[in-house]
C-alpha atoms as a PDB file:
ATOM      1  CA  UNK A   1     -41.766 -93.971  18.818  1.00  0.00           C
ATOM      2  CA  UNK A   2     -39.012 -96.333  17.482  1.00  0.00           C
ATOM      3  CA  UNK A   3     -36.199 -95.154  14.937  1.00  0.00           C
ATOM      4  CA  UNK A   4     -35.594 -97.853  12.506  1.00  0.00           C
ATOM      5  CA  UNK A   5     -32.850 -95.593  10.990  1.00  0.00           C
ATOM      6  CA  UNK A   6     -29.524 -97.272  10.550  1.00  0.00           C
ATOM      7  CA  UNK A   7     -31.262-100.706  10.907  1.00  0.00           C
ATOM      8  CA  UNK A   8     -29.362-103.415   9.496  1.00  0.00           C
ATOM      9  CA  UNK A   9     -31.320-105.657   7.013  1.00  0.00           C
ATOM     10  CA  UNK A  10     -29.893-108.790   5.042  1.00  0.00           C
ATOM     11  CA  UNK A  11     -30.788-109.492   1.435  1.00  0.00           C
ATOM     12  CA  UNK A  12     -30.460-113.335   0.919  1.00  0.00           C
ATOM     13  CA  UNK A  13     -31.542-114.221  -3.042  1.00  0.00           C
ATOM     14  CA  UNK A  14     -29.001-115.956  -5.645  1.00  0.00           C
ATOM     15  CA  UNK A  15     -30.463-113.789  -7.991  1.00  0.00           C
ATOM     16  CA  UNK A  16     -27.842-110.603  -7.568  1.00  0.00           C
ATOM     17  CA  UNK A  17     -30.150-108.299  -9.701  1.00  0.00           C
ATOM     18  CA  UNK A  18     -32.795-108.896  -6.840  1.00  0.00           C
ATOM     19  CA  UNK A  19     -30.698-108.273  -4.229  1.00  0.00           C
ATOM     20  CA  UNK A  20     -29.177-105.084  -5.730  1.00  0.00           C
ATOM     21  CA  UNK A  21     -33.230-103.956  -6.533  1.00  0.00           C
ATOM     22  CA  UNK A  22     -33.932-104.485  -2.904  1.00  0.00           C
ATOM     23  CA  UNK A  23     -30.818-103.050  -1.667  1.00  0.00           C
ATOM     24  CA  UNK A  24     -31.627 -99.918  -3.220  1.00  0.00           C
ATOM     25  CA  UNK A  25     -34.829-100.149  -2.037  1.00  0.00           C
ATOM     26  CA  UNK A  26     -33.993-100.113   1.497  1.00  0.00           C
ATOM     27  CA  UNK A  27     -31.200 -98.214   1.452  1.00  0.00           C
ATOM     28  CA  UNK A  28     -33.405 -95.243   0.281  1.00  0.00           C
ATOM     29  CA  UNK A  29     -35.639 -95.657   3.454  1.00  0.00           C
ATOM     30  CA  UNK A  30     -32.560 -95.331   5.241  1.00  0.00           C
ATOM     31  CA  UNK A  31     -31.287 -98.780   6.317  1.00  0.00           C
ATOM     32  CA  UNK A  32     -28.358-100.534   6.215  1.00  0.00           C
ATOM     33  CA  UNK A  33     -28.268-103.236   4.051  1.00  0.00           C
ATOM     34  CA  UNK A  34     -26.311-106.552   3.666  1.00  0.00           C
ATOM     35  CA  UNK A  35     -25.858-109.115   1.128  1.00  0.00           C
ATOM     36  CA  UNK A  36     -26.059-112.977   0.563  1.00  0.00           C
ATOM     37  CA  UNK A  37     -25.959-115.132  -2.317  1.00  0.00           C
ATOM     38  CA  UNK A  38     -26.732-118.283  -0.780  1.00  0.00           C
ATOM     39  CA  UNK A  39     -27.684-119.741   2.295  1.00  0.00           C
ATOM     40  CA  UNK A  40     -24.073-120.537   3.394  1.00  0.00           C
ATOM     41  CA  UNK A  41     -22.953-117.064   2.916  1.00  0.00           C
ATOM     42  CA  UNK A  42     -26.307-115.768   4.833  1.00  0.00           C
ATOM     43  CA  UNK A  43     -25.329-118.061   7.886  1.00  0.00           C
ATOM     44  CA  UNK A  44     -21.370-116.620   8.033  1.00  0.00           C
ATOM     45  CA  UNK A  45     -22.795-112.741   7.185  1.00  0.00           C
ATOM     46  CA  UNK A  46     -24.803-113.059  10.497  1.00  0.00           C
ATOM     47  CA  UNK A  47     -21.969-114.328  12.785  1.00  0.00           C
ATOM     48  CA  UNK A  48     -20.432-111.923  11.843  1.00  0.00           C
ATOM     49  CA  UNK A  49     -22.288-108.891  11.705  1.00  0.00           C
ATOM     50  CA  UNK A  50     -25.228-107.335  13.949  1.00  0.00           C
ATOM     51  CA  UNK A  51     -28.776-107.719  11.788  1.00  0.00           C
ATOM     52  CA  UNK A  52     -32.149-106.766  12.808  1.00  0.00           C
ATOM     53  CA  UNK A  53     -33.969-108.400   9.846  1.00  0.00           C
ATOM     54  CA  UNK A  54     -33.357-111.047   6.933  1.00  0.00           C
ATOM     55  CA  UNK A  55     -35.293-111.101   3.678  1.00  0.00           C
ATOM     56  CA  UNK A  56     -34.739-114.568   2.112  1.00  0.00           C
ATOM     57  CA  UNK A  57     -35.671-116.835  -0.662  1.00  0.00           C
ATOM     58  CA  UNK A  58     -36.063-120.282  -0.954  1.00  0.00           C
ATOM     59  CA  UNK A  59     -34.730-121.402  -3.856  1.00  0.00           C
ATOM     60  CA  UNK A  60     -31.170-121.200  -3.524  1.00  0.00           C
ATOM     61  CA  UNK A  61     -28.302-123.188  -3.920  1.00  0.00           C
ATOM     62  CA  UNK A  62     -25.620-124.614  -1.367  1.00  0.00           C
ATOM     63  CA  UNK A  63     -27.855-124.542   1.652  1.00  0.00           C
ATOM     64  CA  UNK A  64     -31.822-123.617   0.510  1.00  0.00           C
ATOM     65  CA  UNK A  65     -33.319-120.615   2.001  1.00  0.00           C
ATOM     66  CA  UNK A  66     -35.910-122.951   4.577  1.00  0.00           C
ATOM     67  CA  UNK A  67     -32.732-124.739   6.027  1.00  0.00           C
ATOM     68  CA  UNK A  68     -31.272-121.597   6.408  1.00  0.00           C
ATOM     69  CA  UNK A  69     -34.142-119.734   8.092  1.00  0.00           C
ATOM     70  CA  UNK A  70     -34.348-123.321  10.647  1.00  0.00           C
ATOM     71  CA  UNK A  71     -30.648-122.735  11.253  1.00  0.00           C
ATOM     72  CA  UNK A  72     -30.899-119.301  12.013  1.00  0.00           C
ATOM     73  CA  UNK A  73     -33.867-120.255  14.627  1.00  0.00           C
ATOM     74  CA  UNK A  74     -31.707-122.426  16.827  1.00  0.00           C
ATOM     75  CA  UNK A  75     -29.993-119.060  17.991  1.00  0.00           C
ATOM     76  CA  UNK A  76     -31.530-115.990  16.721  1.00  0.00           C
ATOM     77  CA  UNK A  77     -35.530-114.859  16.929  1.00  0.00           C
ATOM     78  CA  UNK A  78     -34.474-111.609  14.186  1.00  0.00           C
ATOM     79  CA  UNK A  79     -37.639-111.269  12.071  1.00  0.00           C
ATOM     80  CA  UNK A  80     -37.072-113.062   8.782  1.00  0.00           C
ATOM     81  CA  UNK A  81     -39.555-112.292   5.673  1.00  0.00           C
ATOM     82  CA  UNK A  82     -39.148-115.093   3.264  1.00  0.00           C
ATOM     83  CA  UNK A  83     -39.794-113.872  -0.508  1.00  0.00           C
ATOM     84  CA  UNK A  84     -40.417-116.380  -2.837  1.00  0.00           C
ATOM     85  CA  UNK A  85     -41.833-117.146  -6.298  1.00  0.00           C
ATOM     86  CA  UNK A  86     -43.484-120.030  -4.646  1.00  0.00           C
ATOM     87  CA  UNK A  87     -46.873-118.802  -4.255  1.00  0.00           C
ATOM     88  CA  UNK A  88     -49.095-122.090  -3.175  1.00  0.00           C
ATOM     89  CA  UNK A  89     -50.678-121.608   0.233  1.00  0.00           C
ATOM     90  CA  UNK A  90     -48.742-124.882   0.837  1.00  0.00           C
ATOM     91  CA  UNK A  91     -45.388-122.996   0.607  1.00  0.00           C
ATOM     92  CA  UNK A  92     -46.867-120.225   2.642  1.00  0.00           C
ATOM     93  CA  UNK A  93     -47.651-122.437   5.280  1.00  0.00           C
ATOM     94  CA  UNK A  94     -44.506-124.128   5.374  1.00  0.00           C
ATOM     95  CA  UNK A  95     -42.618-121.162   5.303  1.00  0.00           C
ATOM     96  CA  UNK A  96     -44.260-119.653   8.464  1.00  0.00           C
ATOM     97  CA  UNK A  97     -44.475-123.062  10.082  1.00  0.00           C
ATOM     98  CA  UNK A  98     -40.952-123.315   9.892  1.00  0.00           C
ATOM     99  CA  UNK A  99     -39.771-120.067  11.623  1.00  0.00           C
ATOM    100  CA  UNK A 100     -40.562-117.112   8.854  1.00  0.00           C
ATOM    101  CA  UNK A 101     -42.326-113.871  10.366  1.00  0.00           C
ATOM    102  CA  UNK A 102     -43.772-113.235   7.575  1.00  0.00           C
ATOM    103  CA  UNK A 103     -44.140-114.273   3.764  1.00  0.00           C
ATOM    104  CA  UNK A 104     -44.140-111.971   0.446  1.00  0.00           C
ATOM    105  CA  UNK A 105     -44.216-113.752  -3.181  1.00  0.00           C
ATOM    106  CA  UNK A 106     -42.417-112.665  -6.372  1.00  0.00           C
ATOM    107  CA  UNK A 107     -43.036-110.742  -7.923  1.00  0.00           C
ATOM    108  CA  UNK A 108     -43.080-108.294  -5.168  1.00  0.00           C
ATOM    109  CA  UNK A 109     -44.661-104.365  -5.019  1.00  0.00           C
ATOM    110  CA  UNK A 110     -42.094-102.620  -3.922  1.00  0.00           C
ATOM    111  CA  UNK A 111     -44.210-100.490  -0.968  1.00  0.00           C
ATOM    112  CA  UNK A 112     -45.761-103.369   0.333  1.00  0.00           C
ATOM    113  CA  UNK A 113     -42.460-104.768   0.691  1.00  0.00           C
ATOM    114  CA  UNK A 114     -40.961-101.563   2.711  1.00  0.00           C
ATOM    115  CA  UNK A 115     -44.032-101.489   4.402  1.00  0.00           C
ATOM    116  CA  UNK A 116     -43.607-105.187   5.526  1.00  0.00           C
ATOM    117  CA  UNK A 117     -40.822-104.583   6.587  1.00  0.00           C
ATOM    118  CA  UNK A 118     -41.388-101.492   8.667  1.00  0.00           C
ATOM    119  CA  UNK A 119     -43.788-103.358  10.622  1.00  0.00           C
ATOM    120  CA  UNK A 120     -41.593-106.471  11.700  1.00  0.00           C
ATOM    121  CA  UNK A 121     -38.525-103.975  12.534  1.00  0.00           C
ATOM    122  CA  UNK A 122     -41.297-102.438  15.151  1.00  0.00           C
ATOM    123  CA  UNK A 123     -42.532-105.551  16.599  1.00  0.00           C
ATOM    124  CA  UNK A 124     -39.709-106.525  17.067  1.00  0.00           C
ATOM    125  CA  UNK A 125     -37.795-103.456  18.612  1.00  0.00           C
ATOM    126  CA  UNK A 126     -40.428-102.180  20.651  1.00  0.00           C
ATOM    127  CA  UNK A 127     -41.261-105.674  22.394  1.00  0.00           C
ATOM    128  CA  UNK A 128     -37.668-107.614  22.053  1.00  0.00           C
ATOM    129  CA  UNK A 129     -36.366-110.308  20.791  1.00  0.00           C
ATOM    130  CA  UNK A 130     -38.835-112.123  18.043  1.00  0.00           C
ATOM    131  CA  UNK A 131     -41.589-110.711  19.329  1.00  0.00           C
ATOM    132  CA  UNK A 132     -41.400-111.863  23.000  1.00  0.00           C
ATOM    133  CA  UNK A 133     -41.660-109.525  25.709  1.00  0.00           C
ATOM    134  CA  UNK A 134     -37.870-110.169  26.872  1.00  0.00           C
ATOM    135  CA  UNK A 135     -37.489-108.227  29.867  1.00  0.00           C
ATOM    136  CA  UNK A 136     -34.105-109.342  30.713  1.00  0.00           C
ATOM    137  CA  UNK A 137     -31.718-112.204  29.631  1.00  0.00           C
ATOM    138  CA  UNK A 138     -33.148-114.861  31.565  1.00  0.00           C
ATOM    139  CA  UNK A 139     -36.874-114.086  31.101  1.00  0.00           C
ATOM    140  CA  UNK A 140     -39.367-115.206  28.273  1.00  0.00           C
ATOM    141  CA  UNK A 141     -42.630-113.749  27.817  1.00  0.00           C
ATOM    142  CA  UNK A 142     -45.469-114.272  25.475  1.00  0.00           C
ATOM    143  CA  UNK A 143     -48.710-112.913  26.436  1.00  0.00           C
ATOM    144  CA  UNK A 144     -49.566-114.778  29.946  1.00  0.00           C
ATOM    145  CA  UNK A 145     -46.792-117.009  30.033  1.00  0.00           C
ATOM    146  CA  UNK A 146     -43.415-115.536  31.969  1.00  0.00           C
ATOM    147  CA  UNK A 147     -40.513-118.161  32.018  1.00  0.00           C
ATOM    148  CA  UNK A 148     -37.670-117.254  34.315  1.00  0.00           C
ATOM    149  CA  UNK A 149     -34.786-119.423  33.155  1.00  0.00           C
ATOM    150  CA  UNK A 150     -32.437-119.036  36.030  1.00  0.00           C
ATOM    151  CA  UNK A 151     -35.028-120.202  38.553  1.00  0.00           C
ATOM    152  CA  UNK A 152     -36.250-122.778  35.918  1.00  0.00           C
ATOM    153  CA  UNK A 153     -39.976-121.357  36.798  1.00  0.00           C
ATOM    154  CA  UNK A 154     -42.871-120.917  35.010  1.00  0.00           C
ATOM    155  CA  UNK A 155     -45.970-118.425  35.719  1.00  0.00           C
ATOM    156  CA  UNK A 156     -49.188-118.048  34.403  1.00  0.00           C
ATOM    157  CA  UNK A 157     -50.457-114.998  34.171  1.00  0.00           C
ATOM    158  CA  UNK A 158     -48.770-114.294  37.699  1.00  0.00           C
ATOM    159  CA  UNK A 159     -48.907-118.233  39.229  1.00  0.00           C
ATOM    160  CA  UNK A 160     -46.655-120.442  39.771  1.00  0.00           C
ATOM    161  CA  UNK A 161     -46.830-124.176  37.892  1.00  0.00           C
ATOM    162  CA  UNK A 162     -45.364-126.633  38.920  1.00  0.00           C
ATOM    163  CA  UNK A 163     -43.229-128.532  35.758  1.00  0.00           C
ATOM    164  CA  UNK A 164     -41.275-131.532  35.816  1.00  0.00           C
ATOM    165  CA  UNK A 165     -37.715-131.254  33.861  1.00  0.00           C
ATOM    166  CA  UNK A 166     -38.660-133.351  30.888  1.00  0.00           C
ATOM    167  CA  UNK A 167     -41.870-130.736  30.729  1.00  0.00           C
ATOM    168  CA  UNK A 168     -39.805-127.793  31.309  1.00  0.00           C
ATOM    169  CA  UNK A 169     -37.403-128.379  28.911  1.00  0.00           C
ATOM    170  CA  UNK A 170     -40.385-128.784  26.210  1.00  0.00           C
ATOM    171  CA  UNK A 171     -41.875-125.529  27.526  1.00  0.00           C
ATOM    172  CA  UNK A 172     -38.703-123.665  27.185  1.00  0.00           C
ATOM    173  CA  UNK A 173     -37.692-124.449  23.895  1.00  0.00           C
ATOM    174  CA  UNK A 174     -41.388-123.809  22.482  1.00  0.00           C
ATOM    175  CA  UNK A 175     -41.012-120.114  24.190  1.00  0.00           C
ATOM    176  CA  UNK A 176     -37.918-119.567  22.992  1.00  0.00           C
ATOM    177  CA  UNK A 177     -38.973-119.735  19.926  1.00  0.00           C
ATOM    178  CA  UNK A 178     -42.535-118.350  20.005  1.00  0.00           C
ATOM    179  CA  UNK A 179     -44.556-119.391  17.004  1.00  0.00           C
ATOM    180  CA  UNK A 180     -42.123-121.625  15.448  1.00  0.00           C
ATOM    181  CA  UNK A 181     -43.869-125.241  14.366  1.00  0.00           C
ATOM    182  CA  UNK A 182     -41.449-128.236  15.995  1.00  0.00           C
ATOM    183  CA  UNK A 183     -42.152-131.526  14.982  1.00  0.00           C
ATOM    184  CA  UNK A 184     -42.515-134.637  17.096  1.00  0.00           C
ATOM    185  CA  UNK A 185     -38.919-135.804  16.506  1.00  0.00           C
ATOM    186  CA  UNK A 186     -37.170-132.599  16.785  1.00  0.00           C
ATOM    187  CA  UNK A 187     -38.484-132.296  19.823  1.00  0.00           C
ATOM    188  CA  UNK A 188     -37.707-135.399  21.469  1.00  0.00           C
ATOM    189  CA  UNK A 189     -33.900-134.780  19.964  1.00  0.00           C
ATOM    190  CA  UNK A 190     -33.808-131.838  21.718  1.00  0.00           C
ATOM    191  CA  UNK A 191     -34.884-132.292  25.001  1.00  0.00           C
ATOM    192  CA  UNK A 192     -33.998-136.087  25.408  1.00  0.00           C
ATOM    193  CA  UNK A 193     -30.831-136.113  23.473  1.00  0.00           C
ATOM    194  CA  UNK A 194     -31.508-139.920  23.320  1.00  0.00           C
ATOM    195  CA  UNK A 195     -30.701-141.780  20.090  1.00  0.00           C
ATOM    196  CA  UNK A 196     -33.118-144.503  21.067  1.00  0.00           C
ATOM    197  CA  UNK A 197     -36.227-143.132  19.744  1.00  0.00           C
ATOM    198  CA  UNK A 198     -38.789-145.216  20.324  1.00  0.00           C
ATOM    199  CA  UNK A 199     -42.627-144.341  20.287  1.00  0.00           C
ATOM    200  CA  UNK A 200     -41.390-140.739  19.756  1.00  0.00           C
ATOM    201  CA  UNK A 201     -44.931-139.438  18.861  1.00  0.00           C
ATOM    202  CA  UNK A 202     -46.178-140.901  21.782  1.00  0.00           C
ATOM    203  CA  UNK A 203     -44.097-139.608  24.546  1.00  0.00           C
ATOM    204  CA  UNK A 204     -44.010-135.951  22.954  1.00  0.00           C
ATOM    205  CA  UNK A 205     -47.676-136.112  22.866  1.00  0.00           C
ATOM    206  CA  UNK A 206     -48.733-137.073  26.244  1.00  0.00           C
ATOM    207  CA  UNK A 207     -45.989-134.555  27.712  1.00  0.00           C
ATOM    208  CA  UNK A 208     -47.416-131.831  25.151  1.00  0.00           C
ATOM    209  CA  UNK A 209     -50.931-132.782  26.670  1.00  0.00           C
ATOM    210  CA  UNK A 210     -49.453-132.152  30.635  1.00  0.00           C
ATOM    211  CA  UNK A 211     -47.764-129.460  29.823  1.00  0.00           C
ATOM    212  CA  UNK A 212     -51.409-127.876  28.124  1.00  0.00           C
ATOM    213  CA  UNK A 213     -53.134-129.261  31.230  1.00  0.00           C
ATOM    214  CA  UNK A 214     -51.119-126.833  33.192  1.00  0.00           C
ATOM    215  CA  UNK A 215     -50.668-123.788  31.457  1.00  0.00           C
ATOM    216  CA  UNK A 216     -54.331-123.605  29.818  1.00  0.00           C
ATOM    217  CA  UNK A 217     -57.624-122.480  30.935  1.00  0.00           C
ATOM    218  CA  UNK A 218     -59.437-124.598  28.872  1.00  0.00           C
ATOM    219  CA  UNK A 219     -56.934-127.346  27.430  1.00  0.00           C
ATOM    220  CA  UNK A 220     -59.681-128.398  24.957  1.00  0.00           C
ATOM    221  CA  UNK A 221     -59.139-125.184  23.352  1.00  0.00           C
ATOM    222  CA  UNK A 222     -55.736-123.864  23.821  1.00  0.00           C
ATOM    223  CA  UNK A 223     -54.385-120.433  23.936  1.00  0.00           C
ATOM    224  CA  UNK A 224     -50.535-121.319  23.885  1.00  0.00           C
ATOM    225  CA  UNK A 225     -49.624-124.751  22.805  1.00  0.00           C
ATOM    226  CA  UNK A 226     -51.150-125.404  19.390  1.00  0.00           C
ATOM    227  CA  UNK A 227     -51.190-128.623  17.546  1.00  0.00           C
ATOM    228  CA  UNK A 228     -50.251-128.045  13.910  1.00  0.00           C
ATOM    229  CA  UNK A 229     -51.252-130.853  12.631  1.00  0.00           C
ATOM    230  CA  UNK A 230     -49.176-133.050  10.080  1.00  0.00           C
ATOM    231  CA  UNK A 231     -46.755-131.221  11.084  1.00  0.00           C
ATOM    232  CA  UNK A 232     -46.088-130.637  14.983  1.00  0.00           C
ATOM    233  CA  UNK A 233     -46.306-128.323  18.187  1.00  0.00           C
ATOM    234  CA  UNK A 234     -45.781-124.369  18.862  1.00  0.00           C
ATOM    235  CA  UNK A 235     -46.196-121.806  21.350  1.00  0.00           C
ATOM    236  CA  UNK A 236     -48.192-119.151  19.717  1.00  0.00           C
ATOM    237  CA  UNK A 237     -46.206-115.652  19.463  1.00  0.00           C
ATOM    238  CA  UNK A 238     -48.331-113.312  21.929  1.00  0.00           C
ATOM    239  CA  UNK A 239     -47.338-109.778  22.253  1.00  0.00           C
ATOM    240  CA  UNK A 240     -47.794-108.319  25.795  1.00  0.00           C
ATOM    241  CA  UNK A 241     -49.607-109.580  29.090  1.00  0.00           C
ATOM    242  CA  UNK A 242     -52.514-111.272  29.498  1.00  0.00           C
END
């Protein structure tokens, strides 16, 4: 069993009747709560402070709560529960795609809400960080996939594969950030750091496709690496082994 108690949760709405309804909220279930007004102020609170969870919206001013949530991804795999009045699955999809654990829209029942987030704060502090079975700082794991970052090696469900750096680097990030949609072009910023982008959908793909070749059973139908399409690539989020 896991104690959530003193768990430190951060409110993120510009609506400061919201945040004070939720604060309440969760501060009768016995967490700790935190608050932000805008995305700006969500960023700083988090630097500064320890937090195990962030409830955001998305319409917000200064920095919105999407660019926010992709900000926080680049260092931190805390669960984050967007809550929005934007109810279209489109928004949903989005939202998830671009890093949220999970997605609640306003107006909100309070339980389902506590209950929501009950169930992220034990995903994620019974299995580590996001999700991913982190055993120690320089291993990844999602379900048969262990990356050991020191030794820059990769196993599948126990065996070694053999990755060149470009497809290594690709692999990494994705794991890192199990379940989180990059596009095309973020990837190829990150991993080639080259401003001359040229047939960037192209070169991420057929690297993508080596990398699936690899690490897949049956490539035609992945396990792992998932196409999103119109949108990009991701590493599913597996809990445990194989």
């Amino acid at each position: 069993m896991y104690s959530f108690e003193n768990s430190v949760i951060l409110v993120v709405d510009d609506d400061r009747d919201i945040v004070n309804a939720i604060a309440k909220l969760l501060t009768g279930e016995g967490y700790r709560v935190l608050k932000a007004y805008n995305g700006l102020e969500a960023l700083e609170t988090i630097t500064e402070n320890e937090v195990q969870l962030i409830i955001i919206d998305v319409m917000m001013p200064k920095l919105d709560g999407l660019s926010t949530m992709m900000k926080i991804r680049e260092t931190k795999n805390i669960p984050i529960i967007v809550l929005s009045a934007k109810s279209e699955d489109s928004d949903k999809i989005l939202g998830l795609s671009m890093g949220a654990d999970d997605y609640i829209t306003k107006p909100y029942n309070p339980l389902e809400l506590v209950a929501r987030v009950s169930a992220n704060l034990r995903r994620y502090l019974s299995l580590g960080s996001a999700g991913n079975a982190v055993s120690d700082e320089n291993t990844v794991v999602t379900g048969g996939l262990k990356l050991n970052t020191k030794d820059k090696q990769l196993y599948v469900d126990g065996e070694t594969v053999k990755l060149t750096a470009t497809e290594y680097k690709i692999t990494e990030l994705l794991m890192r950030n199990a379940g989180r949609v990059f596009s095309a072009e973020e990837i190829y910023d990150r991993v080639w750091n080259d401003d001359e982008c040229y047939a960037v959908e192209n070169t991420v793909m057929v690297h993508i496709r080596h990398i699936r070749e690899k690490i897949e059973i049956n490539p035609s139908e992945p396990r792992y690496l998932k196409v999103v399409w119109g949108i990009g690539y991701k590493i599913e989020k597996i809990n445990g082994g194989k």
